[in-house]
Protein backbone atom coordinates (compact mmCIF):
# COMPACT_ATOMS: atom_id res chain seq x y z
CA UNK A 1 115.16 142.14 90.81
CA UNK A 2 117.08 140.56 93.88
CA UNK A 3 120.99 140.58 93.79
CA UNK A 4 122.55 138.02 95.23
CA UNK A 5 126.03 138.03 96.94
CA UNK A 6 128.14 135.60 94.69
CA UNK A 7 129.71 133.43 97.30
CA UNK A 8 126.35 133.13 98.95
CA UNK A 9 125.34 132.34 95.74
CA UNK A 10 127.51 129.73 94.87
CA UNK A 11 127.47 127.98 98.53
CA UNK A 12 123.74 127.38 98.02
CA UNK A 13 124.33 125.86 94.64
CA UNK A 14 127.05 123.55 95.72
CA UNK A 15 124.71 122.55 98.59
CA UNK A 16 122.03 121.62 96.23
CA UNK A 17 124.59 120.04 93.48
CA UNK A 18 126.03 117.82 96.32
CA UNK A 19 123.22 116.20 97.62
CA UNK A 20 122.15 112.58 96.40
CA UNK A 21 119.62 112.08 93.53
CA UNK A 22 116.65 110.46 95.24
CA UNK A 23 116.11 106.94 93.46
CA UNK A 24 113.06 106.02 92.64
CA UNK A 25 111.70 102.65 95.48
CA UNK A 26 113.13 99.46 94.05
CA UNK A 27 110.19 97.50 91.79
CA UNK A 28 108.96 93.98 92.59
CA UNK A 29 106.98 91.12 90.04
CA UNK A 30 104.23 90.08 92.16
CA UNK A 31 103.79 86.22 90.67
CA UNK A 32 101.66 83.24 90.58
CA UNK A 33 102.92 79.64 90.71
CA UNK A 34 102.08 76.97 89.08
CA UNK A 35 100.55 73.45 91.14
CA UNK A 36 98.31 71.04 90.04
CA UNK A 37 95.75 71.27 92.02
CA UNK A 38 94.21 74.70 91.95
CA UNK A 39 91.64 75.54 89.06
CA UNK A 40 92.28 77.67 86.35
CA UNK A 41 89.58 79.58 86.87
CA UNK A 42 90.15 80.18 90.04
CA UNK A 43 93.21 81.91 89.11
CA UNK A 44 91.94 83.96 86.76
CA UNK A 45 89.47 85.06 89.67
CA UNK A 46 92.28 85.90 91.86
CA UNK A 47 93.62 87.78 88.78
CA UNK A 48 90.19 89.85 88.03
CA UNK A 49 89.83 90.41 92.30
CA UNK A 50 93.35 91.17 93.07
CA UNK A 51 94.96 92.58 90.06
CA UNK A 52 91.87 94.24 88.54
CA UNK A 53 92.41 92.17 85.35
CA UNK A 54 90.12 91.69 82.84
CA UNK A 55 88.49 88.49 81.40
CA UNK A 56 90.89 88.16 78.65
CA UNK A 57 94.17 89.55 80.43
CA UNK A 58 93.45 87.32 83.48
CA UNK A 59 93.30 83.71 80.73
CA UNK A 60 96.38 84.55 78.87
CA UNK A 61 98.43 85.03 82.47
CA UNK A 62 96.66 82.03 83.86
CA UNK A 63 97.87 79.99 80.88
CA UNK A 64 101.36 81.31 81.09
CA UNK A 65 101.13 80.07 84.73
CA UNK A 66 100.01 76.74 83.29
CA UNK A 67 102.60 76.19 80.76
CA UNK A 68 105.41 78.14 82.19
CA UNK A 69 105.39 77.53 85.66
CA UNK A 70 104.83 81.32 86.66
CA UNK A 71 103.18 84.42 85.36
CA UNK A 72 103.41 87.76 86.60
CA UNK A 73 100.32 89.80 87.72
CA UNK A 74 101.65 92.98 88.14
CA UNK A 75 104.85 95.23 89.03
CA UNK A 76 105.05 96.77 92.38
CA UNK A 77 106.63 98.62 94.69
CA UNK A 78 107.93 96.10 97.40
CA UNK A 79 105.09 97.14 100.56
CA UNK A 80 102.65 96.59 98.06
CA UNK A 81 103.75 93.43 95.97
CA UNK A 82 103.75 91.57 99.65
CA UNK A 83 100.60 92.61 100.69
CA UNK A 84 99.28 91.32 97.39
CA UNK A 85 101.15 88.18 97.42
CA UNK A 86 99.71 87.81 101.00
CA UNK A 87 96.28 88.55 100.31
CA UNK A 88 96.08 86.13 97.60
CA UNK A 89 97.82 83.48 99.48
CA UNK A 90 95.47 83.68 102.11
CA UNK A 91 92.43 84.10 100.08
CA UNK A 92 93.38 80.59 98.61
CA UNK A 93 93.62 79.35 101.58
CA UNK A 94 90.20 79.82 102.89
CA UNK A 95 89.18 78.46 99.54
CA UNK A 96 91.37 75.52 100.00
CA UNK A 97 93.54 75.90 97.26
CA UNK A 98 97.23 75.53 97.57
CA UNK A 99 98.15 78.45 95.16
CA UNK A 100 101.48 80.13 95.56
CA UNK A 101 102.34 83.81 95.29
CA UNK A 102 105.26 85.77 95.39
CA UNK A 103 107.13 88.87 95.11
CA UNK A 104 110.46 89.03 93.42
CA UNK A 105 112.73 91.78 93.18
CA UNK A 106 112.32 93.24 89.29
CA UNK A 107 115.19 93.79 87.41
């Protein structure tokens, strides 16, 4: 069994007691905004391609966009919640729709 010296000892363990706790990355609502224009089940498409939704998760968050303005899609880390927001943006857009998506900070 090793012996340790007891102020070597304690000088590693007030090295390891004073460094930070690592946090875990800050989480981010990746949502879908309401407009009139875009089809519902478009959105629920985006929801089934991008969010890997299925049928019947993908009509109750498309009808919470409908009636409440917004509905979230998923919770993210921030890197990914923007690419998502951006690759759903964009996808709508080369399908002419003029659905909005965004990621807010999650409290």
């Amino acid at each position: 069994m090793p012996t340790f010296e007891t102020t070597e000892h304690e000088k590693i363990l007030h090295e390891l007691a004073d460094k930070p706790a690592v946090k875990p990355p800050a989480m981010y609502e990746v949502l879908l905004l309401n407009d009139d224009f875009t089809p519902m089940d478009f959105v629920e498409e985006i929801l089934m391609k991008y969010f890997s939704k299925n049928a019947e998760q993908a009509e109750i968050i498309t009808m919470q966009v409908h009636t409440q303005g917004r509905g979230v899609c998923g919770i993210y880390p921030k890197d990914i919640a923007e690419s998502k927001a951006l690759q759903v943006e964009s996808y709508s857009r080369q399908h002419h729709h003029p659905l909005q998506c965004v990621a807010e900070r999650s409290e």
